[in-house]
Protein backbone atom coordinates (compact mmCIF):
# COMPACT_ATOMS: atom_id res chain seq x y z
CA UNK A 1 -5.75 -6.04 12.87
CA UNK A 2 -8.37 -8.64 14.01
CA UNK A 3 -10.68 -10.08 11.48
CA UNK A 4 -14.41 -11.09 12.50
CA UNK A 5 -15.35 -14.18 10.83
CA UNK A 6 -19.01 -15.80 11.70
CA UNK A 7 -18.89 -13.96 15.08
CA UNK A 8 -15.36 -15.21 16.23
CA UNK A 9 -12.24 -12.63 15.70
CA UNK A 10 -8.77 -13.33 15.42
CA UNK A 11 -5.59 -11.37 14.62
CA UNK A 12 -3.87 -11.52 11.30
CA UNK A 13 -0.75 -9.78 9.28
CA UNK A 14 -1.41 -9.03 5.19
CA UNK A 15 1.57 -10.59 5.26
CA UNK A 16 3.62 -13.11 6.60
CA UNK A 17 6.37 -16.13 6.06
CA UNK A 18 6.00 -19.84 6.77
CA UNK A 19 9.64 -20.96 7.18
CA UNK A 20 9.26 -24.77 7.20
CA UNK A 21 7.50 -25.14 4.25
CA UNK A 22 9.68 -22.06 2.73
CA UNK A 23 6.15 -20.13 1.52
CA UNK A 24 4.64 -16.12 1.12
CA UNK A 25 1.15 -16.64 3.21
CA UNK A 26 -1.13 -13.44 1.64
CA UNK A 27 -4.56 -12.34 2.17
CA UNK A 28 -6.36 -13.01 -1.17
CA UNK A 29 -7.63 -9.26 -1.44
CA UNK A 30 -9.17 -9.96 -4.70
CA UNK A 31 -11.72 -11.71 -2.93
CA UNK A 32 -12.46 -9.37 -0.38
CA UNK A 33 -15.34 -7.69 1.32
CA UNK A 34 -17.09 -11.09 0.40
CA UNK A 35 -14.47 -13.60 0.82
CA UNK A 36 -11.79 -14.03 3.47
CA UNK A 37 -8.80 -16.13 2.38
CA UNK A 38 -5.27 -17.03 2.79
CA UNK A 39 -3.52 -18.11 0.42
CA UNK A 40 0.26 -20.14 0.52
CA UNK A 41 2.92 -19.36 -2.20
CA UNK A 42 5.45 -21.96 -3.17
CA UNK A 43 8.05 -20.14 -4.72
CA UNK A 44 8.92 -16.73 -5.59
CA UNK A 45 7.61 -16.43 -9.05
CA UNK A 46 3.86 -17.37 -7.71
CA UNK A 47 4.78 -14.56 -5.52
CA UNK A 48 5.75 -12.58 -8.39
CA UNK A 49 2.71 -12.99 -9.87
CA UNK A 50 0.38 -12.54 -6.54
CA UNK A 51 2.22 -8.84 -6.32
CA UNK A 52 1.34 -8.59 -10.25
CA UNK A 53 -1.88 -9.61 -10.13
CA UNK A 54 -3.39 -8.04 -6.95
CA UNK A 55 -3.57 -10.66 -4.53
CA UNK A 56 -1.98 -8.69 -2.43
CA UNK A 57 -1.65 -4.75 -3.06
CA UNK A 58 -0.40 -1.76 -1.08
CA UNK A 59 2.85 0.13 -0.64
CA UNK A 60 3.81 -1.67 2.29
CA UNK A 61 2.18 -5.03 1.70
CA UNK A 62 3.99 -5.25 -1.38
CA UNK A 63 7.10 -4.11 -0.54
CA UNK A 64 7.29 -7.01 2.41
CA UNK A 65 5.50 -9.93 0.22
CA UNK A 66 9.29 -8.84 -2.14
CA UNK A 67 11.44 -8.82 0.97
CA UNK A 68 9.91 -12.66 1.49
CA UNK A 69 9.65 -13.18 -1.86
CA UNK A 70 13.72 -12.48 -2.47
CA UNK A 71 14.27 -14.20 0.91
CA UNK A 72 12.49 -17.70 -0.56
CA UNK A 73 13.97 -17.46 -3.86
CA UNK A 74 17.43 -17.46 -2.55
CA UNK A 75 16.62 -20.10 0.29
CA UNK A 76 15.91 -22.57 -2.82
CA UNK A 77 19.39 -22.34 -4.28
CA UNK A 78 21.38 -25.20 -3.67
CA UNK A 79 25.14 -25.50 -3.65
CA UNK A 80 28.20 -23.47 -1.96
CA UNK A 81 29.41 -21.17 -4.94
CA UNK A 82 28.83 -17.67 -4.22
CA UNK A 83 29.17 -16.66 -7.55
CA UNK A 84 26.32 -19.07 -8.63
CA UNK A 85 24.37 -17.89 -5.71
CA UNK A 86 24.99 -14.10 -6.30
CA UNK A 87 23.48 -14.42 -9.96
CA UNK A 88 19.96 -16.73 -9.02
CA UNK A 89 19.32 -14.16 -6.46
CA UNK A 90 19.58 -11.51 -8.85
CA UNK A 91 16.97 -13.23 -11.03
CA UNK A 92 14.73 -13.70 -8.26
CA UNK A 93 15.14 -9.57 -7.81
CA UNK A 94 14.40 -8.96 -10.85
CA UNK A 95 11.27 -10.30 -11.02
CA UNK A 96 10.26 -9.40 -8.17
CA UNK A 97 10.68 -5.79 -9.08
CA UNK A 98 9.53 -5.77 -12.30
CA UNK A 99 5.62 -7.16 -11.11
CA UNK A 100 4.97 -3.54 -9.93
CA UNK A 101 7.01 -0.80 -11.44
CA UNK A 102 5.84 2.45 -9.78
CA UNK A 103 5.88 1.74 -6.51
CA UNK A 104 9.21 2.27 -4.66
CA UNK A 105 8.91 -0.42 -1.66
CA UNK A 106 9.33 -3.23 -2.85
CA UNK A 107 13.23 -1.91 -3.93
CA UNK A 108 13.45 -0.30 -1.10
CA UNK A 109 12.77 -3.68 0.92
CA UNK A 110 14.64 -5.72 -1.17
CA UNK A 111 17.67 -3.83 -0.98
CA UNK A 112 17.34 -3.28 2.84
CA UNK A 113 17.45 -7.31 2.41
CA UNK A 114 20.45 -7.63 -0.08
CA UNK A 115 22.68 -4.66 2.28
CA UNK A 116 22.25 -7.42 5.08
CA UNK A 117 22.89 -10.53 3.41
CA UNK A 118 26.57 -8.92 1.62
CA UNK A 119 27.65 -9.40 5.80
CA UNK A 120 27.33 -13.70 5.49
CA UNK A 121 30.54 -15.47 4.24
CA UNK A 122 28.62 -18.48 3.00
CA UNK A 123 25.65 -19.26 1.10
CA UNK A 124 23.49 -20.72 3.91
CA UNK A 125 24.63 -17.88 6.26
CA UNK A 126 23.26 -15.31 3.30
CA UNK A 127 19.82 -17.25 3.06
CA UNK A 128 19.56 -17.35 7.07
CA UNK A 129 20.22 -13.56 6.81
CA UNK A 130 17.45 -12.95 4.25
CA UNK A 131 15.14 -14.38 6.04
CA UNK A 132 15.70 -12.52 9.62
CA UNK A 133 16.20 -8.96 7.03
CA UNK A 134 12.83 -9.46 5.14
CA UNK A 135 11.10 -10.48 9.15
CA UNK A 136 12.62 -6.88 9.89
CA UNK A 137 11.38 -5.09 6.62
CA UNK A 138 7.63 -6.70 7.90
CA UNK A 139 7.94 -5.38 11.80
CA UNK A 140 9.54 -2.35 10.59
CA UNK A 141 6.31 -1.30 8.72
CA UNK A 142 4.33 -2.53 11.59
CA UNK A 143 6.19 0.61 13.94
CA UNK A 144 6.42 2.60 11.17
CA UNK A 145 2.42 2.78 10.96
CA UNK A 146 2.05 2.56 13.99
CA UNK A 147 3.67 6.04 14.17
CA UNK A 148 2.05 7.11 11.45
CA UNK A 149 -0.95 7.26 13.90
CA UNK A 150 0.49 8.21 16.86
CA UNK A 151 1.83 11.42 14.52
CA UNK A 152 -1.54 11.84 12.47
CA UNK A 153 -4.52 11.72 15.22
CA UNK A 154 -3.59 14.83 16.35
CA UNK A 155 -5.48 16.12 13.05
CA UNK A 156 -7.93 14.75 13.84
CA UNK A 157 -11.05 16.10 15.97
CA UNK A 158 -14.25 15.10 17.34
CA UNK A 159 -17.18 15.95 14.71
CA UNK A 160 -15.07 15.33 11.52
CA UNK A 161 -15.68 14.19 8.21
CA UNK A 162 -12.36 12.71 6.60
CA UNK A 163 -12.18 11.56 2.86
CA UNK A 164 -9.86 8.44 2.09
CA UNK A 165 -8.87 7.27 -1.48
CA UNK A 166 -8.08 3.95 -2.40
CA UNK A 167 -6.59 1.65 0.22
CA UNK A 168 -3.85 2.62 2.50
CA UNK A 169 -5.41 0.34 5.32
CA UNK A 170 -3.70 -2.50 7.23
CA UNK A 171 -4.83 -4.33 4.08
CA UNK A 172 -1.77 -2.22 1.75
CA UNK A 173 0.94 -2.68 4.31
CA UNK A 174 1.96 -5.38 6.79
CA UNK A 175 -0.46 -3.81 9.68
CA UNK A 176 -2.71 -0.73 10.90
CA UNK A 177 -1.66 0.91 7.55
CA UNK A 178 -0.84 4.18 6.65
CA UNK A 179 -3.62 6.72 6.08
CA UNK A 180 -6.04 4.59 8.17
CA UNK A 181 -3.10 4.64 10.98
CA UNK A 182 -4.85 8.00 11.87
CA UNK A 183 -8.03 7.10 12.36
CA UNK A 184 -7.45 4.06 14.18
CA UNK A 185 -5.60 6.10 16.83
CA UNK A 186 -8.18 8.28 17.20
CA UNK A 187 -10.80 6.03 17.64
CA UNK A 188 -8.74 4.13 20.22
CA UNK A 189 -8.17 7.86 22.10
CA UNK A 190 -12.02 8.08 22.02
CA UNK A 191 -12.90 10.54 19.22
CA UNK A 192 -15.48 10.35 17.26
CA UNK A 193 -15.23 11.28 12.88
CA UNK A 194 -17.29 9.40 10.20
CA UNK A 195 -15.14 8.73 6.53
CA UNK A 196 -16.18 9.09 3.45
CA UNK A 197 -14.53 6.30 1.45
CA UNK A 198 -14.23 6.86 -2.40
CA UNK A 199 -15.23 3.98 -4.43
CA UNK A 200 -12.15 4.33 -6.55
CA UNK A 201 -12.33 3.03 -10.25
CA UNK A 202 -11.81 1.11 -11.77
CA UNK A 203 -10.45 -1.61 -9.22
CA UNK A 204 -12.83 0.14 -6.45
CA UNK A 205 -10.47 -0.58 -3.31
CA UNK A 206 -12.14 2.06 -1.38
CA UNK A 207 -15.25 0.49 -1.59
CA UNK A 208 -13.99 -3.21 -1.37
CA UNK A 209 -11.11 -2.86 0.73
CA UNK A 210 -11.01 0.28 2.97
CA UNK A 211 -14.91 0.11 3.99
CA UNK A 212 -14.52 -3.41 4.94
CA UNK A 213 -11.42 -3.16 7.16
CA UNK A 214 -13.76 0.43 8.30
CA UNK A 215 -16.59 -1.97 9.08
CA UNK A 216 -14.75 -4.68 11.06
CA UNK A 217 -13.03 -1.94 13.52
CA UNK A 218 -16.91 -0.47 13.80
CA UNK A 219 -15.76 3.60 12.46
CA UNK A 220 -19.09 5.16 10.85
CA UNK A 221 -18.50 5.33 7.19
CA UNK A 222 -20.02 5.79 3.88
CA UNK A 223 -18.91 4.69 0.48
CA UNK A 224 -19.35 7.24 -2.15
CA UNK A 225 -18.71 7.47 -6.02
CA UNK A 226 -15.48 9.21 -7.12
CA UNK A 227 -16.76 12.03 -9.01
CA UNK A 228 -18.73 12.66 -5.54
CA UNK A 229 -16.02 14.65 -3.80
CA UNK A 230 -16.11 17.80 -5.38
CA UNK A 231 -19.99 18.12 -4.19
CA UNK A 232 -19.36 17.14 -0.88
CA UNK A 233 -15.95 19.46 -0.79
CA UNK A 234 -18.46 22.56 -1.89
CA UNK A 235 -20.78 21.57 0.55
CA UNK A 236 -18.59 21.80 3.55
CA UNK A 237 -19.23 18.47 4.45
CA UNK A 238 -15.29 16.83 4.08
CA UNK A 239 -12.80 18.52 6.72
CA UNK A 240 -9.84 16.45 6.15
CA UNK A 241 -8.39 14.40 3.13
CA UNK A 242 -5.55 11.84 3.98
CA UNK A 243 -4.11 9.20 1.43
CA UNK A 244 -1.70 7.08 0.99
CA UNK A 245 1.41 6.80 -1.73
CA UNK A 246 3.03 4.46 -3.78
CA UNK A 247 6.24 6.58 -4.44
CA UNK A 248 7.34 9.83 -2.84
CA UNK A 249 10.02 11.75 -4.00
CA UNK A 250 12.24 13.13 -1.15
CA UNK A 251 13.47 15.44 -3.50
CA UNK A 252 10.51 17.23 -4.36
CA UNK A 253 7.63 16.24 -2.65
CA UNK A 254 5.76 15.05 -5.24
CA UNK A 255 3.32 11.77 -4.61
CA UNK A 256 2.18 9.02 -7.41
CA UNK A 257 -0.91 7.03 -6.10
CA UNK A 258 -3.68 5.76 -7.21
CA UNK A 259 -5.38 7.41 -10.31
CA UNK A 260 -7.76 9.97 -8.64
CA UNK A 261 -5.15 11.52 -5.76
CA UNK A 262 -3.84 14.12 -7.89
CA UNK A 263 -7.82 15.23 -8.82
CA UNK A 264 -9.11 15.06 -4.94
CA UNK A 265 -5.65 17.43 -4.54
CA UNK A 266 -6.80 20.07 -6.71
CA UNK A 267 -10.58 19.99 -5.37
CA UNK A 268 -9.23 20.12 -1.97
CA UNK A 269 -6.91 23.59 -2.80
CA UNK A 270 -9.72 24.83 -4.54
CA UNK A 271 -12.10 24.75 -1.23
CA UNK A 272 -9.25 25.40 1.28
CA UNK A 273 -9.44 21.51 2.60
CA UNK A 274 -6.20 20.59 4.11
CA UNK A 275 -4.48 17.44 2.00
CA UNK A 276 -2.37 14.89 3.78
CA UNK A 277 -0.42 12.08 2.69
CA UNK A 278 0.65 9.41 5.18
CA UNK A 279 3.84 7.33 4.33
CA UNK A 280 6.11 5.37 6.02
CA UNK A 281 10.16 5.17 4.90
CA UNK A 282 10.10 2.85 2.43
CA UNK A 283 7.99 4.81 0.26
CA UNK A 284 10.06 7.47 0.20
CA UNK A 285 12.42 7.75 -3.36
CA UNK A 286 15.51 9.41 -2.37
CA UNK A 287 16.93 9.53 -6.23
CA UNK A 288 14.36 10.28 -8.40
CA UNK A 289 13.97 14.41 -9.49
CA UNK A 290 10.66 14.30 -10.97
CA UNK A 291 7.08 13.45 -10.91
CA UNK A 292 7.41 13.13 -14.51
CA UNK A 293 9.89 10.23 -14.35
CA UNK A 294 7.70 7.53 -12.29
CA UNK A 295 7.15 5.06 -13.97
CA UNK A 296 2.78 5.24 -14.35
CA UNK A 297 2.02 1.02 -14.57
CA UNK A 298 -0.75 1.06 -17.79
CA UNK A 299 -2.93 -1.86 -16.80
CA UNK A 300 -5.64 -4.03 -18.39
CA UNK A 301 -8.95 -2.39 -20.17
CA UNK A 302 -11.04 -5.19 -18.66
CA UNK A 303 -10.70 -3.05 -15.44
CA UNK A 304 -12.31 -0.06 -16.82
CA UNK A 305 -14.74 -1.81 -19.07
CA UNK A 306 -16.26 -3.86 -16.49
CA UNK A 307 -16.12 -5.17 -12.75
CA UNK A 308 -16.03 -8.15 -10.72
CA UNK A 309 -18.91 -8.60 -7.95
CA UNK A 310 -20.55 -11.34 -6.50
CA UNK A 311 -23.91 -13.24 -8.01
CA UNK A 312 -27.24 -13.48 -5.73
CA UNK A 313 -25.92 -17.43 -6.04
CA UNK A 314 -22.61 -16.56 -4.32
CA UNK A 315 -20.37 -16.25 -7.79
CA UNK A 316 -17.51 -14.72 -8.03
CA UNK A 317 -18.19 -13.30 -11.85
CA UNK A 318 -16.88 -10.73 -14.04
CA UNK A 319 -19.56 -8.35 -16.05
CA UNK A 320 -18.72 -6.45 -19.11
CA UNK A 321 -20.29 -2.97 -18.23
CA UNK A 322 -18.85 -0.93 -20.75
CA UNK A 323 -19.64 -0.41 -24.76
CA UNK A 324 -19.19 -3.70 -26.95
CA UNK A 325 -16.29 -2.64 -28.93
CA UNK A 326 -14.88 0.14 -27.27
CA UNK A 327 -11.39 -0.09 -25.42
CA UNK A 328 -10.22 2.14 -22.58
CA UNK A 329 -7.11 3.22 -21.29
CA UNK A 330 -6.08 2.57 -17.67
CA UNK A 331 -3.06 4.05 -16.08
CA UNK A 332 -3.22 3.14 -12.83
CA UNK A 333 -1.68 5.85 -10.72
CA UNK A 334 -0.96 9.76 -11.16
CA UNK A 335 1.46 12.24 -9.52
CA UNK A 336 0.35 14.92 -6.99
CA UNK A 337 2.67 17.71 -6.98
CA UNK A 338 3.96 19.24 -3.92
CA UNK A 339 2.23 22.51 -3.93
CA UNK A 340 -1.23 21.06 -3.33
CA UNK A 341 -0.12 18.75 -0.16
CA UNK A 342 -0.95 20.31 3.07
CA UNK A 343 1.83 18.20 4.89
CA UNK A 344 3.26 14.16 4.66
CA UNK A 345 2.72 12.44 7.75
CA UNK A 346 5.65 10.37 8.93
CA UNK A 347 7.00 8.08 11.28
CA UNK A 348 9.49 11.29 12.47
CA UNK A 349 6.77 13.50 12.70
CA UNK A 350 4.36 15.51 9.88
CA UNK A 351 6.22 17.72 7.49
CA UNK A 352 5.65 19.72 4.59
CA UNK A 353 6.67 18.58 0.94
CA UNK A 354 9.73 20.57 0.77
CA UNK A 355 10.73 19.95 4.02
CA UNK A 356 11.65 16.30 3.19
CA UNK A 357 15.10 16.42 1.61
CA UNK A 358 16.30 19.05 4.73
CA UNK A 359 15.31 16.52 7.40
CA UNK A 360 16.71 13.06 5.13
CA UNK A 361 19.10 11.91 8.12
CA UNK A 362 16.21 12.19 10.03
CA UNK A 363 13.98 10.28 7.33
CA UNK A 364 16.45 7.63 7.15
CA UNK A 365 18.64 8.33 3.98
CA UNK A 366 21.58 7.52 4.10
């Protein structure tokens, strides 16, 4: 998408791979709305750490900054042994995966990137081939949103009010995103919708993060507080929900992402609002048989007792909000079961929850 800085736009990826210098190049989205930054990583446990830490965040986004991150790992190794080689890269997976355990993508993309490198005899033929399989993981999820939208506009008419959660903008994946994908092919085919973009707590990406990317493509929004929804939902004012995920099983249908989805579910079924969740491929979890099972990341009280904002000097500064004290617990996603999703918009098309695991060939399983 193109970012407007100080009047003058210019196009950029969430993600992307400078090969000379053998570095992850992120959007710092912990700075963001106030701060636009790039930042380089050197090696793959700083990229570790950036998927860890929220640098960079998203289903997508993370699931390519792995697919790099594996790729630069194993283009350090030095030497000819493929026996050598085959165990460093399987440290470099491993912590890759293990900075973000419930989302599926960045296994998914790592994998995709490990299938192709098994074809290279030699060591420098199996880095080369990470590289061009993790530049295919990122242009994948480009199409694959951009699909997303070409499949999901049709939902979306003139005169509506749509409610996002969280992120699932072109900020959480490579490009265009996934539950934004939408709304930015609507706008382009000339219809006109305003969003209502929950704050979402205790990280508040919908306020940071989805109503800035809102404001730089110039689609009428408002921010409002999570516990919001409900009133708006009784007062006929939301027509359309559409999220994102961070796992879906293709077993079942059900949907971890971000704590919050599974309570804007159940207020949508209770005032007959139809409930959409836009993925692309990679999110989908072809093994797993229950909800239950994801693995629900428990992150750090400091995000529940207090926020980060900006000071009327420009400082970037944490304040402690909540009681001196007290602690909090923080898991940071929950799982939406299949019954309450209207339908999961796809790259092949929009289907229902159950419908998944009857069109898998189609959905890429394999």
């Amino acid at each position: 998408m193109n970012v407007t800085i100080r009047g003058r736009s210019r196009h950029f990826r969430t993600v992307a791979f400078d090969a000379p210098s053998n570095s992850v190049q992120l959007i710092e989205q912990r700075l963001l709305p106030h701060t636009f930054q790039v930042v380089s990583l050197a090696n793959y446990r700083q990229t570790a750490c950036a998927i860890k830490d929220m640098v960079v965040r998203g289903a997508g986004a993370i699931g390519a900054t792995a697919a790099y991150g594996l790729a630069q790992g194993v283009r350090t190794f030095r030497g000819r042994n493929l026996e050598k080689f085959a165990k460093h890269t399987e440290i470099v997976f491993q912590t890759l995966k293990s900075a973000r355990p419930t989302a599926v993508d960045p296994v998914n993309a790592m994998n995709q990137v490990l299938r192709v490198m098994t074809s290279g005899e030699t060591v420098e033929q199996r880095q080369s081939l990470a590289l061009a399989a993790a530049e295919e993981f990122a242009n994948e999820d480009v199409q694959h949103c951009t699909e997303l939208g070409r499949h999901g506009m049709k939902l979306i008419r003139s005169g509506m009010n749509i409610l996002t959660h969280c992120n699932a903008g072109w900020l959480a994946f490579v490009d265009i995103g996934s539950a934004t994908a939408p709304l930015y092919a609507a706008q382009a085919a000339g219809k006109s919708f305003h969003v209502y973009c929950d704050e979402t707590r205790p990280r508040s990406q919908g306020a940071t993060l989805t109503a800035w990317e809102l404001a730089q493509q110039k689609i009428s929004h408002q921010i409002i507080a999570d516990n919001a929804a409900g009133h708006f939902m009784q007062r006929g004012k939301i027509d359309l929900v559409i999220v994102g995920s961070d796992r879906t099983l293709g077993r079942t249908g059900e949907v971890a992402n971000k704590i919050g989805t599974y309570t804007k579910a159940v207020l949508a079924k209770r005032h007959g609002i139809p409930f959409y969740v836009a993925i692309p491929l990679s999110t989908i979890d072809w093994q797993m048989r229950s909800g239950f099972d994801i693995p629900i990341e428990e992150r750090a009280e400091s995000e529940v007792l207090g926020a980060w904002g900006i000071t009327s000097r420009g400082r970037r500064e944490y304040i402690r909000v909540a009681n001196p004290g007290s602690g909090a617990c923080n898991p940071g996603f929950d799982v939406t079961p299949a019954e309450l999703i209207t339908g999961i918009i796809t790259p092949a098309g929009i289907f229902k929850p159950a419908e998944l695991w009857s069109h898998r060939k189609q959905l890429g399983f394999v």
